[in-house]
Protein backbone atom coordinates (compact mmCIF):
# COMPACT_ATOMS: atom_id res chain seq x y z
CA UNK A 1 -31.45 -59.24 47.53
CA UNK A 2 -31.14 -57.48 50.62
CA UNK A 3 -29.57 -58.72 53.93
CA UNK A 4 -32.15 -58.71 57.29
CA UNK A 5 -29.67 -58.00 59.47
CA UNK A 6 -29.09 -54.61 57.77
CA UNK A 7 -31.06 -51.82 59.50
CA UNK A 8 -31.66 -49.36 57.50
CA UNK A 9 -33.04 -46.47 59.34
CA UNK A 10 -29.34 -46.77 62.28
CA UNK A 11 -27.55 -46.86 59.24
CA UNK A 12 -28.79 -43.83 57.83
CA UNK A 13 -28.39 -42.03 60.97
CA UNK A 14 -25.04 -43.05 61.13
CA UNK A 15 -24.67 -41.49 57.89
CA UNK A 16 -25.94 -38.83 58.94
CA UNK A 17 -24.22 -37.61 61.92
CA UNK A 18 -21.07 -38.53 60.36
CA UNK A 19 -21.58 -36.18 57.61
CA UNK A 20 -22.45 -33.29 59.97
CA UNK A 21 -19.52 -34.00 62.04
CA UNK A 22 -16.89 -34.35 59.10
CA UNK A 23 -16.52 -37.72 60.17
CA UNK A 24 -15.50 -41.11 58.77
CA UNK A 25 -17.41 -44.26 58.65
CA UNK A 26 -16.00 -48.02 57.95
CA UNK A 27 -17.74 -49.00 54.72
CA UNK A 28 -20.99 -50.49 54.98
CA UNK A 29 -19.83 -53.60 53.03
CA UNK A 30 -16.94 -54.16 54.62
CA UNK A 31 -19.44 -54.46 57.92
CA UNK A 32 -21.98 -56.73 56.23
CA UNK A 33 -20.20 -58.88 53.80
CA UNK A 34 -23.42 -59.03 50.91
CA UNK A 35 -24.18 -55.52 51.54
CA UNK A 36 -26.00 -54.79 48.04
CA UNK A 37 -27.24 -51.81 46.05
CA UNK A 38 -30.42 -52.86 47.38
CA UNK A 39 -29.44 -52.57 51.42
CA UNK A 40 -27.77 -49.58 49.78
CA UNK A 41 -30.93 -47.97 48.51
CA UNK A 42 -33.21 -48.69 50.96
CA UNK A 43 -30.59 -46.63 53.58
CA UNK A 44 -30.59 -43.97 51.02
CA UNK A 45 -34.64 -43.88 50.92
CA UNK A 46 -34.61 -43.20 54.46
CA UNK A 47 -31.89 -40.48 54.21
CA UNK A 48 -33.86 -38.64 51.16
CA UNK A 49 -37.10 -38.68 53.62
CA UNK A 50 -35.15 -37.29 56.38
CA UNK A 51 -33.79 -34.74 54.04
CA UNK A 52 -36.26 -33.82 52.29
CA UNK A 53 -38.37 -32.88 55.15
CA UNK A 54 -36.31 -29.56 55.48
CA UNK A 55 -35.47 -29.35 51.65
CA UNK A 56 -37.38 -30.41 48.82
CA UNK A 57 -35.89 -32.70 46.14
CA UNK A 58 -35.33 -30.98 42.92
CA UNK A 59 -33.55 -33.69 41.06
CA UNK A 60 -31.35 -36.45 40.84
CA UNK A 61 -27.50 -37.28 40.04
CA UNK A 62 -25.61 -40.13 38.66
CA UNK A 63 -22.79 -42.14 39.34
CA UNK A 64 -20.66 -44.60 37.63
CA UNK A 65 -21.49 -43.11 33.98
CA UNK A 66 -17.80 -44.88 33.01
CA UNK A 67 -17.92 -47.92 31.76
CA UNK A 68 -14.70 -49.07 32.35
CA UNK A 69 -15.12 -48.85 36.26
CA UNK A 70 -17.96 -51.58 35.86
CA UNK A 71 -16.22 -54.87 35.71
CA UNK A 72 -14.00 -53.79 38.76
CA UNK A 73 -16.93 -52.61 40.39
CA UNK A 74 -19.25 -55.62 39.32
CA UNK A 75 -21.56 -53.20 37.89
CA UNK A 76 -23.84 -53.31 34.84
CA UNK A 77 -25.69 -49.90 35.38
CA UNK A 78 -24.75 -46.62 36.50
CA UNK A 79 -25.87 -45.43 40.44
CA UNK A 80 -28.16 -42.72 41.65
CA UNK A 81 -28.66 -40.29 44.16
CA UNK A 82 -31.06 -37.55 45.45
CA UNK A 83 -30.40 -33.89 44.83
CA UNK A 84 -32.19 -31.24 47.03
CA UNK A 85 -33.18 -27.43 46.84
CA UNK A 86 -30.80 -26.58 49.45
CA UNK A 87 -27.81 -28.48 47.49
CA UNK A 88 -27.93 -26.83 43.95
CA UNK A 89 -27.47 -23.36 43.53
CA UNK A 90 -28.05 -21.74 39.91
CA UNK A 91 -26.65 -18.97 37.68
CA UNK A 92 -28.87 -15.92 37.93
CA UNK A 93 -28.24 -12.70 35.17
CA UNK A 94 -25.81 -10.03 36.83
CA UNK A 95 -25.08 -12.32 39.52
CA UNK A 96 -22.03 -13.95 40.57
CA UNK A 97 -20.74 -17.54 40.23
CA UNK A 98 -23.33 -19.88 41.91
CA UNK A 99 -21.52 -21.42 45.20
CA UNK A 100 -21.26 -24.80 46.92
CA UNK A 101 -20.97 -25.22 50.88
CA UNK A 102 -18.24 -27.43 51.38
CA UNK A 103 -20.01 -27.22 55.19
CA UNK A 104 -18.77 -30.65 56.66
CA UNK A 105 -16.64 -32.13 53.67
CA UNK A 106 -13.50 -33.93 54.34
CA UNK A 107 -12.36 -35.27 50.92
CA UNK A 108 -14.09 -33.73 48.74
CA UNK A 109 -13.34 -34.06 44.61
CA UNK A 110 -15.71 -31.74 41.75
CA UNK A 111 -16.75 -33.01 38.74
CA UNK A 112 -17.70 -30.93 35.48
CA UNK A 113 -21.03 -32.68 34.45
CA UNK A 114 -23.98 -32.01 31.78
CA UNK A 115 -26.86 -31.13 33.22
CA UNK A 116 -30.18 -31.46 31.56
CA UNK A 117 -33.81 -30.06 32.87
CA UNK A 118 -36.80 -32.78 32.03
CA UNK A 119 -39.81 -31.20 30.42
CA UNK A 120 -41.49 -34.52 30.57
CA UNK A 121 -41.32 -38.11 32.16
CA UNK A 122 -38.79 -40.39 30.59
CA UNK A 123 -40.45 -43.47 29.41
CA UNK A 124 -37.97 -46.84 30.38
CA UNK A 125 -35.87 -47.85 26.78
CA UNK A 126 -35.44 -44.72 25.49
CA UNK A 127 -31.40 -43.44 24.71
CA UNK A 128 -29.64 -40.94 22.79
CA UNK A 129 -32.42 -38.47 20.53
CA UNK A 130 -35.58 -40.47 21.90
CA UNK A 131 -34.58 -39.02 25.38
CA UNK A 132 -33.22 -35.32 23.95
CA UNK A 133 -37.31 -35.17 23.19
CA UNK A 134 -38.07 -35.45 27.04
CA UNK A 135 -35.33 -32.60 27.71
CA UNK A 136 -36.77 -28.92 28.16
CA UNK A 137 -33.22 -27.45 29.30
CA UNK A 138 -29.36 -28.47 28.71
CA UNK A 139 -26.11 -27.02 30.14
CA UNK A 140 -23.64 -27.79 31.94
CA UNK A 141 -22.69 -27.67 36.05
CA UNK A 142 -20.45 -28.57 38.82
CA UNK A 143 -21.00 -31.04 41.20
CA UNK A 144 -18.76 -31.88 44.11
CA UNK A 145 -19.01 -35.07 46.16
CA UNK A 146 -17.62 -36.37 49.14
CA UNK A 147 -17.72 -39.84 50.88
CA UNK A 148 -17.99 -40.45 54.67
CA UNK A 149 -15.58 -43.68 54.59
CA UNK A 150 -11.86 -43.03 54.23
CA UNK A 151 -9.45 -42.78 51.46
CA UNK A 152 -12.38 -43.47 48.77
CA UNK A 153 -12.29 -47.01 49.72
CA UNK A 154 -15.79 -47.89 48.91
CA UNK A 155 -17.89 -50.03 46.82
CA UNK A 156 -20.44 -49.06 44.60
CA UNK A 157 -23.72 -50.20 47.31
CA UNK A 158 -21.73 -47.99 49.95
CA UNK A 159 -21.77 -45.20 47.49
CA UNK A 160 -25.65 -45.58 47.09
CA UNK A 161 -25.91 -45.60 51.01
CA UNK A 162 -24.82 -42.12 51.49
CA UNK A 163 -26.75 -40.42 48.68
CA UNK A 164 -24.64 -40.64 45.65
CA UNK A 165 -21.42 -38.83 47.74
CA UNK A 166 -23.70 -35.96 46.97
CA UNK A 167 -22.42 -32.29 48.56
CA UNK A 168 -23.57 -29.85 46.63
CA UNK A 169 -24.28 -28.86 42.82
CA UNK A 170 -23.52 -25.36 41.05
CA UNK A 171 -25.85 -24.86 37.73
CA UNK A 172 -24.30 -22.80 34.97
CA UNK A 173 -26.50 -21.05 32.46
CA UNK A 174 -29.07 -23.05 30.65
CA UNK A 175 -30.27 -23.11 27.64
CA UNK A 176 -33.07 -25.03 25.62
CA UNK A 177 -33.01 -28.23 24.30
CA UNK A 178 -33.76 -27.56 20.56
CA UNK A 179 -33.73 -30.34 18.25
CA UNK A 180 -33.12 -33.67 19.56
CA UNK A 181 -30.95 -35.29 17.17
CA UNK A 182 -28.91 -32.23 16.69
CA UNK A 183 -29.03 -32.06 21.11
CA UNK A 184 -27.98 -36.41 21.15
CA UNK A 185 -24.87 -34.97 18.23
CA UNK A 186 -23.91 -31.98 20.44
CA UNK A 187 -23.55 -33.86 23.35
CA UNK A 188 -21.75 -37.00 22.27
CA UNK A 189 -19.27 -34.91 20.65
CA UNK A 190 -19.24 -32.50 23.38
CA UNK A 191 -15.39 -31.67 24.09
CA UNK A 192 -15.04 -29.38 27.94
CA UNK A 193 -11.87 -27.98 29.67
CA UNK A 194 -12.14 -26.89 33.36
CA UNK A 195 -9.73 -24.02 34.30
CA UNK A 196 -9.17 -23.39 38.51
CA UNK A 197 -7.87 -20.47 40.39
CA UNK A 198 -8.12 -18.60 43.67
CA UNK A 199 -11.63 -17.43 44.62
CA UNK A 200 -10.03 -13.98 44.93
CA UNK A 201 -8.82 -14.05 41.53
CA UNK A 202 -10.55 -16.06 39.13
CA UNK A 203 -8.52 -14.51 36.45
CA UNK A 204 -6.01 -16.51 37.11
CA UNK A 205 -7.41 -19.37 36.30
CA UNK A 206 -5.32 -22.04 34.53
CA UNK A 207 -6.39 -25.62 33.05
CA UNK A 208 -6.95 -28.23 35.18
CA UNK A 209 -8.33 -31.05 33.10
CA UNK A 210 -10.48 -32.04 30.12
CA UNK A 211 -13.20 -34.39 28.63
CA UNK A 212 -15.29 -35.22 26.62
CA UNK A 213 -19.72 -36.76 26.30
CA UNK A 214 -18.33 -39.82 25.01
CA UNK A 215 -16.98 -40.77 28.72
CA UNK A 216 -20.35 -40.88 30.36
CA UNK A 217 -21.97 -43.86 28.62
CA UNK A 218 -21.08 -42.40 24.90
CA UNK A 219 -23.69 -39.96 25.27
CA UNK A 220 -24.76 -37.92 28.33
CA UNK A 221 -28.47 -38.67 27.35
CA UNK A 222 -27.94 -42.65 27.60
CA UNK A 223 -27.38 -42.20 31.53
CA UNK A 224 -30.53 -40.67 31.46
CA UNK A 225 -32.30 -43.17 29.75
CA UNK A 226 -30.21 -45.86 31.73
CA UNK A 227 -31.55 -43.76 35.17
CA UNK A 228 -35.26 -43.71 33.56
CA UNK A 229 -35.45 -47.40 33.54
CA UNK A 230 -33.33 -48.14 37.04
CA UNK A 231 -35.86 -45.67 38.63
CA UNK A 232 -38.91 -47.08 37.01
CA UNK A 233 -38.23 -50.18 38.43
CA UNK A 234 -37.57 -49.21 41.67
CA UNK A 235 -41.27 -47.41 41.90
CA UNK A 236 -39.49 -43.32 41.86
CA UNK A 237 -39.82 -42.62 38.05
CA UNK A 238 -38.41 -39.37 36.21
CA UNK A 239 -40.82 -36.84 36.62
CA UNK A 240 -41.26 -33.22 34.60
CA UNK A 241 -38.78 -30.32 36.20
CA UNK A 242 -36.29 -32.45 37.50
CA UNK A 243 -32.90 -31.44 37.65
CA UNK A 244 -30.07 -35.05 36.38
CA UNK A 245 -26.35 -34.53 36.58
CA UNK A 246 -25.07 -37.35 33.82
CA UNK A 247 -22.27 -38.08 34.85
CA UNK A 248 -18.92 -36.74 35.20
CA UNK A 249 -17.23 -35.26 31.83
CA UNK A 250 -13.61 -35.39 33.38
CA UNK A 251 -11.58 -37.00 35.75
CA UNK A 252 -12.85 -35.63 39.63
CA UNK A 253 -10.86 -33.25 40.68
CA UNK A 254 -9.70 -32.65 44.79
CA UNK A 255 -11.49 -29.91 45.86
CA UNK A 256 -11.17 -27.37 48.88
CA UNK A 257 -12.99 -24.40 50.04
CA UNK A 258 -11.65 -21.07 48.16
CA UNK A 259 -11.25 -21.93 44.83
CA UNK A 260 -13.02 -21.21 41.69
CA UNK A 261 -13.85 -23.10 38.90
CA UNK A 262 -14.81 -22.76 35.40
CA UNK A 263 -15.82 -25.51 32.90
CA UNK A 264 -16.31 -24.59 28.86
CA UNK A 265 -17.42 -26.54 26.13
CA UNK A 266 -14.97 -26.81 22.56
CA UNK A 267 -16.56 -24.19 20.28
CA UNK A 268 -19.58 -22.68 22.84
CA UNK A 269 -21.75 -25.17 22.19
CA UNK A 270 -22.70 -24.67 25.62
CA UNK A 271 -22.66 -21.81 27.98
CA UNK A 272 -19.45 -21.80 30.08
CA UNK A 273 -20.39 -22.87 33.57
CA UNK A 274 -18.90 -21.39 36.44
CA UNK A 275 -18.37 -22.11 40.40
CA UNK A 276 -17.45 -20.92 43.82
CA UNK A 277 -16.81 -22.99 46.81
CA UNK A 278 -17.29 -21.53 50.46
């Protein structure tokens, strides 16, 4: 239910100009006790319009892909937010890392994700192989978010407010799907490790942190059939050529401008991803 006092069009302008500013807002449901995910998607809708008027969506990310937060969070489905063109850079042959502006960002933490490339819609009900059959492309990327509200103090309908946290997304190499059950095995057994240095000397890069698919949802591909049916009801379906984040594989990370990251998967079952932030 959403609360009629809630504006959502100031709010997202609030948003907004705190986020181009580097700014810092007082959560959104600490300012209208009952604030829901509802209020908190309806501000989003009006952000994505604004945004996307200068940048076309290309995908979607989401949040909350760890169970255990849930019951603290008084959750019983993961979050989502809209990804744009001008947000997600991609690995390119002979080129170098992809990069992520960290333009504006005050607290900003990265998270090593698997990200998956629909070649179809994504029917509601569908997990684990039934969704690998809707995949075209798999790999995996970096995505770093960053709230406008203090200290991470924030509850999961503020989070939905500002877009998912959403800063900015690095793609690593992709490959294709394959065969679906063997692509639902591969990436609930998926092991990673993400190593961290200096921009100007990512051979020095040294382990930061590791995780595993089983941490978002048990399977990477369940937060994509748990975003297919959140969407579906809310009217914005999957579509074909859409670019999901599942869900962080490790614990975020704090993140800062000038340092590189790479993120590997246990035995190359995936292409190593890589990132720059500027």
């Amino acid at each position: 239910m959403s609360l009629p006092e809630v504006n959502p069009e100031s709010l997202a302008l609030e948003i907004e100009a705190a986020r181009a500013a580097g700014g810092r807002l007082t959560p959104l449901t600490s300012r209208f006790p009952g604030f829901s995910l509802d209020d908190g998607y309806r501000v989003a809708g009006v952000l994505a319009c604004r945004r996307a008027a200068r940048s076309p969506i290309v995908g979607r990310k989401i949040g909350f892909t760890n169970t255990e937060l849930w019951k603290a969070a008084r959750l019983d489905q993961p979050v989502w937010g809209w990804m744009y063109e001008e947000s997600v850079t991609r690995a390119a042959p002979g080129a170098g890392p992809p990069t992520i502006s960290m333009e504006g960002a005050v607290e900003p933490k990265i998270e090593l994700e698997v990200v998956v490339v629909l070649g179809e819609e994504v029917p509601p009900g569908e997990r684990g192989a039934a969704v690998a059959r809707r995949v075209a492309q798999v790999g995996l990327g970096f995505e770093v978010v960053d709230p406008p509200y203090p200290g991470w103090k924030m509850r999961p309908a503020d989070t939905v407010a500002a877009g998912g946290l959403h800063q900015g997304l690095a793609v690593g190499p992709l490959v294709e799907a394959g065969n679906p059950e063997e692509l639902e095995e591969l990436l609930r057994e998926l092991e990673v490790r993400v190593d961290r240095a200096p921009a100007r000397d990512p051979r020095a890069a040294a382990r930061v942190c590791t995780g595993t698919g089983r941490l978002v949802l048990g399977n990477p591909l369940d937060a994509v059939g748990f975003l297919a049916e959140i969407t579906a009801r809310q009217g914005n379906p999957l579509r074909a050529g859409e670019i999901i984040t599942t869900g962080t594989l490790t614990p975020p990370l704090p993140a800062a401008a000038g340092e590189f990251y790479r993120g590997e998967a246990a035995g190359g079952v995936l292409p190593a991803a890589e990132a720059v932030l500027v």
